[in-house]
N, C-alpha and C. Protein backbone atom coordinates (compact mmCIF):
# COMPACT_ATOMS: atom_id res chain seq x y z
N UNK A 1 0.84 -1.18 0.00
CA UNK A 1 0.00 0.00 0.00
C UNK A 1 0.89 1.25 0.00
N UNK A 2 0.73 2.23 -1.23
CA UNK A 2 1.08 3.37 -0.79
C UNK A 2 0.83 4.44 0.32
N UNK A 3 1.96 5.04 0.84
CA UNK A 3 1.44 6.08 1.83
C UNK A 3 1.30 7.17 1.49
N UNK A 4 0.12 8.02 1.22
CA UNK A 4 0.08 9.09 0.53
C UNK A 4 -0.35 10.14 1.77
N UNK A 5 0.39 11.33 1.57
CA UNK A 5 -0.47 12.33 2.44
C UNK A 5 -1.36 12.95 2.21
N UNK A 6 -1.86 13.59 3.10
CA UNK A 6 -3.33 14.15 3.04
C UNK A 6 -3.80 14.99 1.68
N UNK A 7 -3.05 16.07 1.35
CA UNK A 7 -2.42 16.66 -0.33
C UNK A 7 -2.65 16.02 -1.11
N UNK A 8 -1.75 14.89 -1.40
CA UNK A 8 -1.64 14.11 -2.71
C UNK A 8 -3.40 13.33 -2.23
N UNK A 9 -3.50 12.82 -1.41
CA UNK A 9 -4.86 12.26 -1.42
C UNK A 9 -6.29 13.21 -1.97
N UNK A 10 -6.33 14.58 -1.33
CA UNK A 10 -7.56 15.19 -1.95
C UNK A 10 -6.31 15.72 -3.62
N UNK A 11 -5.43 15.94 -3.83
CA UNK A 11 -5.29 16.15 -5.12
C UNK A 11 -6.06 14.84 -6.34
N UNK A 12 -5.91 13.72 -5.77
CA UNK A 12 -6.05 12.90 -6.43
C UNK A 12 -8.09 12.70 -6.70
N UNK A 13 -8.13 12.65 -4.98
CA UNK A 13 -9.77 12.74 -5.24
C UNK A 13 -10.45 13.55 -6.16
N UNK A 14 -10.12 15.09 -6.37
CA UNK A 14 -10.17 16.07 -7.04
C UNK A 14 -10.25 15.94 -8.15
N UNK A 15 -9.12 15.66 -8.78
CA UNK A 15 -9.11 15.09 -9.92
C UNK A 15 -9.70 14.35 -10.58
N UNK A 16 -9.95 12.96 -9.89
CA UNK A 16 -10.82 12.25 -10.34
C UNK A 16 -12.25 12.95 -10.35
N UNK A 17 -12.58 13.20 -9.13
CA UNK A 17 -13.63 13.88 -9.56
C UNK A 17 -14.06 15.11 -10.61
N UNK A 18 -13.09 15.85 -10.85
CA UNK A 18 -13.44 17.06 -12.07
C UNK A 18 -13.71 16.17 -13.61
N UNK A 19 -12.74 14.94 -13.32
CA UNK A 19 -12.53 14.21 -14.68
C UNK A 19 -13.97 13.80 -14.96
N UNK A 20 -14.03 12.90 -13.84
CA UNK A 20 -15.67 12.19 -14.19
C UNK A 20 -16.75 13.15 -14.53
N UNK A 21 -16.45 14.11 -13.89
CA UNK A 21 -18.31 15.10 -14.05
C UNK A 21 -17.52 16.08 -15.70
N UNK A 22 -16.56 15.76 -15.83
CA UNK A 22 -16.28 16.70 -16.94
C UNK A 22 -16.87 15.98 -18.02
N UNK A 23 -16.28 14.50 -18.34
CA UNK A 23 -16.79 13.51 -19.36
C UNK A 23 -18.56 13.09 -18.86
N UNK A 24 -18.57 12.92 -17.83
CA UNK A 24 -20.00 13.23 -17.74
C UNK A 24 -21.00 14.14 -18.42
N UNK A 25 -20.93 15.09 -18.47
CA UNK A 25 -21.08 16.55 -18.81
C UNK A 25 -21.05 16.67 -20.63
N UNK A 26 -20.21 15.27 -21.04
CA UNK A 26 -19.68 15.41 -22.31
C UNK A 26 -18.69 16.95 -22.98
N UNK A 27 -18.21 16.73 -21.80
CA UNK A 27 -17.13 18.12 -22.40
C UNK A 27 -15.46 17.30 -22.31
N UNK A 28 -14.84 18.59 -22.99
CA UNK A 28 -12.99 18.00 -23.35
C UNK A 28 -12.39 18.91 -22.36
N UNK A 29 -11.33 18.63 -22.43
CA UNK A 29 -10.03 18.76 -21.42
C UNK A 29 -10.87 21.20 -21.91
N UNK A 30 -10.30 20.92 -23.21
CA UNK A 30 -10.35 22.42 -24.06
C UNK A 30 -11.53 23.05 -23.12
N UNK A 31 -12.88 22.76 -23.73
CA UNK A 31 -13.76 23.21 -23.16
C UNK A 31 -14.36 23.16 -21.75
N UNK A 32 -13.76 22.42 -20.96
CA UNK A 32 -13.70 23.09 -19.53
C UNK A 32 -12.94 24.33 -19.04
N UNK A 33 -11.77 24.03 -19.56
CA UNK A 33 -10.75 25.42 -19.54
C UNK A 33 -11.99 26.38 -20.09
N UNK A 34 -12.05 26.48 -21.10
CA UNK A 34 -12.89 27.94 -21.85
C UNK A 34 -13.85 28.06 -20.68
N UNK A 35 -14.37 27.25 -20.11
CA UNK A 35 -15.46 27.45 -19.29
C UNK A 35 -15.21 28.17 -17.99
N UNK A 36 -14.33 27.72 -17.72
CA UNK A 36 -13.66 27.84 -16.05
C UNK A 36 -12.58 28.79 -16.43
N UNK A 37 -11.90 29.22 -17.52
CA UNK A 37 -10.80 30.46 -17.49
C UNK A 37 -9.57 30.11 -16.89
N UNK A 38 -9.34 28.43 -16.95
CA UNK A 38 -8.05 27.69 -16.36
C UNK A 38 -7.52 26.71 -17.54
N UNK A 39 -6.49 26.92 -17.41
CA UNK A 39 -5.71 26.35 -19.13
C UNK A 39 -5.93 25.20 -19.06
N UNK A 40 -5.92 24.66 -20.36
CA UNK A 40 -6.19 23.38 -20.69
C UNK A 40 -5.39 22.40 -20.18
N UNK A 41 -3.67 22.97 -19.92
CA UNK A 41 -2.86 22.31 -19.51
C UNK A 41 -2.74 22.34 -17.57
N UNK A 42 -3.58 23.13 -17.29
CA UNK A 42 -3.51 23.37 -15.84
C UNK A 42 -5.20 22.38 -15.19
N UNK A 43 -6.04 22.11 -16.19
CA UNK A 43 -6.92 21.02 -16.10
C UNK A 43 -6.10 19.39 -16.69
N UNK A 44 -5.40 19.40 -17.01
CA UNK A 44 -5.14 18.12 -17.47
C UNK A 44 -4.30 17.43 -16.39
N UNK A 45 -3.74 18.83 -15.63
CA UNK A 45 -2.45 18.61 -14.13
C UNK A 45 -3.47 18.53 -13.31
N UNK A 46 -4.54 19.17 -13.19
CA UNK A 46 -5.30 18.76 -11.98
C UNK A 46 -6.15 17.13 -12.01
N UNK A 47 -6.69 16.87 -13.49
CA UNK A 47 -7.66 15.55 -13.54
C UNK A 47 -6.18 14.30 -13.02
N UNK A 48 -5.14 14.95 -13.35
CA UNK A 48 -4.22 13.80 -12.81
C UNK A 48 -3.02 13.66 -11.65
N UNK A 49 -4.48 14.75 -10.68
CA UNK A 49 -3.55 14.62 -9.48
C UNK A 49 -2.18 15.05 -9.11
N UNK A 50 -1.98 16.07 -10.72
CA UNK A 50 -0.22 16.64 -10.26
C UNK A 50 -0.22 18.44 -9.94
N UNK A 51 -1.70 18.60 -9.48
CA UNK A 51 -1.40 20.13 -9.58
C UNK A 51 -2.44 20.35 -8.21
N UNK A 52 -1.82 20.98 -7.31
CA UNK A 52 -2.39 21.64 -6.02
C UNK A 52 -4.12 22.80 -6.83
N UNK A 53 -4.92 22.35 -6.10
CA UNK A 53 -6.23 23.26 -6.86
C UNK A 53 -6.51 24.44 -5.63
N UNK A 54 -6.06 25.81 -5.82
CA UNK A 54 -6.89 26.93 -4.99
C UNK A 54 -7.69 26.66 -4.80
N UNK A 55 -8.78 28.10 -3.72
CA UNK A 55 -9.52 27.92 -3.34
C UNK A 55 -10.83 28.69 -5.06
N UNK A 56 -9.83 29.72 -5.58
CA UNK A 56 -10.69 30.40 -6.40
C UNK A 56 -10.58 29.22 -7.71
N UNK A 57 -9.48 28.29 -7.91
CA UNK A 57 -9.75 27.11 -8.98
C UNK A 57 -10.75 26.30 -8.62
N UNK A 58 -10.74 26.11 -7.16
CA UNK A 58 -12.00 24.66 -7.18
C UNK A 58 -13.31 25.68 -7.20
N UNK A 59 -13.46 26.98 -7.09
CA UNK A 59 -14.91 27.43 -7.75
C UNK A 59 -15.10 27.67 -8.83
N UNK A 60 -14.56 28.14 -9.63
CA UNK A 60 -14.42 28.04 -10.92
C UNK A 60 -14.86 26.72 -11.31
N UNK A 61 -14.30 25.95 -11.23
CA UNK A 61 -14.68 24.72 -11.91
C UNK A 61 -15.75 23.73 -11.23
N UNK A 62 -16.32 24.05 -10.08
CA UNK A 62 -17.34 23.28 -9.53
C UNK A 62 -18.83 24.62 -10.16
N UNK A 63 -17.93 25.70 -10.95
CA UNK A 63 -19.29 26.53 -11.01
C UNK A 63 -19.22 26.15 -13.21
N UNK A 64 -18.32 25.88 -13.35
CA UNK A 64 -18.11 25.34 -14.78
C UNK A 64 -18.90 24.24 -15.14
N UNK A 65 -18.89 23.19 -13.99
CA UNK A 65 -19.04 21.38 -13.86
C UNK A 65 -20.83 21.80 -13.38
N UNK A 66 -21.24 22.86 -12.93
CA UNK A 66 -22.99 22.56 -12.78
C UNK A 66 -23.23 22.26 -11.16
N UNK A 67 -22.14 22.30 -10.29
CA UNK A 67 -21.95 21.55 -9.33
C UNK A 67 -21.55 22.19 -7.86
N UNK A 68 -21.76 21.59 -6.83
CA UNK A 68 -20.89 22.45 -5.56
C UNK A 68 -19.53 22.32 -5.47
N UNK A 69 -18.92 23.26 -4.82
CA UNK A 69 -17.70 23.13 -4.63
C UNK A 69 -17.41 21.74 -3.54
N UNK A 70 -18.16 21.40 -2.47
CA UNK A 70 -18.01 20.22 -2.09
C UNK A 70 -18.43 19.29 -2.68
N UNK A 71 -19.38 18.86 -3.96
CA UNK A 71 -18.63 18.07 -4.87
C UNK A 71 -17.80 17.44 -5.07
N UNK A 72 -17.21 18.42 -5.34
CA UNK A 72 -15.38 18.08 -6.24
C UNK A 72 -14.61 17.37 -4.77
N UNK A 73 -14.94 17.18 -3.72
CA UNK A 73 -14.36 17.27 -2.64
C UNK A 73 -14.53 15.60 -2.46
N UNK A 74 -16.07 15.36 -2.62
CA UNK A 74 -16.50 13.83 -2.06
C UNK A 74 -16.39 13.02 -3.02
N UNK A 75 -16.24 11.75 -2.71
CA UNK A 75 -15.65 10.97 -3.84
C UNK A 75 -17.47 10.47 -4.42
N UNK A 76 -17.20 9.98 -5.68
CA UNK A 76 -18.55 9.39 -6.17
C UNK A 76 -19.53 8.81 -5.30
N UNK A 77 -19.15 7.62 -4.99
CA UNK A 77 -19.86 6.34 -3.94
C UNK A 77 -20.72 7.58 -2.78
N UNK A 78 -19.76 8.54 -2.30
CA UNK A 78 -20.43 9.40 -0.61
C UNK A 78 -21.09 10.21 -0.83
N UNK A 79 -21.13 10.88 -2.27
CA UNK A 79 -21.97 11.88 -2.81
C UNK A 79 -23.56 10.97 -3.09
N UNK A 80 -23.40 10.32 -3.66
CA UNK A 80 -24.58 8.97 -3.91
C UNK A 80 -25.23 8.66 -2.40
N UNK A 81 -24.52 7.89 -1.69
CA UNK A 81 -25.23 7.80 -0.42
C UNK A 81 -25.46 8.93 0.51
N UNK A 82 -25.24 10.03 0.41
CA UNK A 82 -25.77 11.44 1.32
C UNK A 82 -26.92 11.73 0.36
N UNK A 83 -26.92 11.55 -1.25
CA UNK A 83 -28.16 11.83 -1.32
C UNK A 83 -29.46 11.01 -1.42
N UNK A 84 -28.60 9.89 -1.38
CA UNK A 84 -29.65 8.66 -1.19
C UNK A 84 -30.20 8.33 0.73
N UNK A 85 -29.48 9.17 0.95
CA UNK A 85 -29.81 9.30 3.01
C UNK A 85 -31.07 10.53 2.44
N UNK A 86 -30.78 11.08 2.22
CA UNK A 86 -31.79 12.97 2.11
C UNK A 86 -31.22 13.60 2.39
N UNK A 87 -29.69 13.42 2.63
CA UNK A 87 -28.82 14.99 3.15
C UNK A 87 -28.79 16.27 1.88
N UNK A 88 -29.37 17.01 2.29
CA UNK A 88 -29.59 18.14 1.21
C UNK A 88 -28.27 19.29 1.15
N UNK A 89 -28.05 20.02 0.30
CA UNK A 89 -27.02 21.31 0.56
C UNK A 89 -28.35 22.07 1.55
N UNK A 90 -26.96 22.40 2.43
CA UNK A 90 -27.38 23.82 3.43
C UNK A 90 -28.01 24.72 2.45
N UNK A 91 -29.18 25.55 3.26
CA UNK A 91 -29.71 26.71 3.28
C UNK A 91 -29.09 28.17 2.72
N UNK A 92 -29.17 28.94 2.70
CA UNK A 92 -28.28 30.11 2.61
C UNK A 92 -29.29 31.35 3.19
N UNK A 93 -30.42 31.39 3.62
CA UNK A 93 -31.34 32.10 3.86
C UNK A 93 -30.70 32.33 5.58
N UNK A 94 -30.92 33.53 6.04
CA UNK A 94 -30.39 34.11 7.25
C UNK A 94 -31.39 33.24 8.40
N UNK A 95 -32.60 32.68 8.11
CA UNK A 95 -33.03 32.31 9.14
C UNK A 95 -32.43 30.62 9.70
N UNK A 96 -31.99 30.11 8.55
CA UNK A 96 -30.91 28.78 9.22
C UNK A 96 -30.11 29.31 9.67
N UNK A 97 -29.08 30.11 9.70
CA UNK A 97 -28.22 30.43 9.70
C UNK A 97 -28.27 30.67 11.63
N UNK A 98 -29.63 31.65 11.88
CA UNK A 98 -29.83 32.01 13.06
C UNK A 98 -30.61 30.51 13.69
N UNK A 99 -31.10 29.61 13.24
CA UNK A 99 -31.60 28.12 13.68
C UNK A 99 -30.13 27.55 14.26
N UNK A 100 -28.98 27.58 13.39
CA UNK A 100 -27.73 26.93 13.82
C UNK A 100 -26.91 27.22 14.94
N UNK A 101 -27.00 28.91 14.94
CA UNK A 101 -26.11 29.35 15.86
C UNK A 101 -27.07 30.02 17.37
N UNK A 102 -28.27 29.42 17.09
CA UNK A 102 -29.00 29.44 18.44
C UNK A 102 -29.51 30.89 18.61
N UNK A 103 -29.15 31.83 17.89
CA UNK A 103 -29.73 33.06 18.08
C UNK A 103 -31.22 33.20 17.84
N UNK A 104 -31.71 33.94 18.08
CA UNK A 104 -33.40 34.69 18.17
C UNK A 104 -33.42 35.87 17.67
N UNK A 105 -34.53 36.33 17.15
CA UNK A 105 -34.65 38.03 16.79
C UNK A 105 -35.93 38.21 17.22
């Protein structure tokens, strides 16, 4: 078994994941770049795990891919079973926000 660190592990998850929802999507290496404004050659380093992804690259391309930025994060199989549980994306409306952190108005 390789020992990979934490880095090379979400680089790799990452990757895989942009790859799959990209060919999913039926798009090329080219036209994700055009989409996302990240070179063709700086998507081809990320689908293969050799290029560290910012915080402003993984939105870009989770907003390119149709998708959340935690997405790109969970591997296939955990994305499937959270939504096969009912775990939904969070809210963005101020009144969860005040449900979470216990406040009242």
């Amino acid at each position: 078994m390789i020992d990979m660190d934490c880095s090379e592990m979400l680089r790799r998850r990452i990757g895989a994941r942009v790859r799959a929802l990209r060919a999913g999507n039926g798009l090329t290496q080219l036209q994700l770049a055009g989409r996302s404004g990240i070179s063709r050659p700086s998507i081809a380093n990320v689908e293969a795990g050799r290029q560290n992804v910012g915080l402003r690259q993984l939105c870009r391309l989770a907003k390119a891919l149709g998708v959340r930025v935690e997405d790109l994060l969970v591997a296939d199989n955990a994305l499937r079973q959270a939504q096969d549980d009912g775990v939904s994306k969070p809210q963005d409306d101020m009144s969860s926000r005040e449900e979470v952190s216990g406040a009242t108005t």
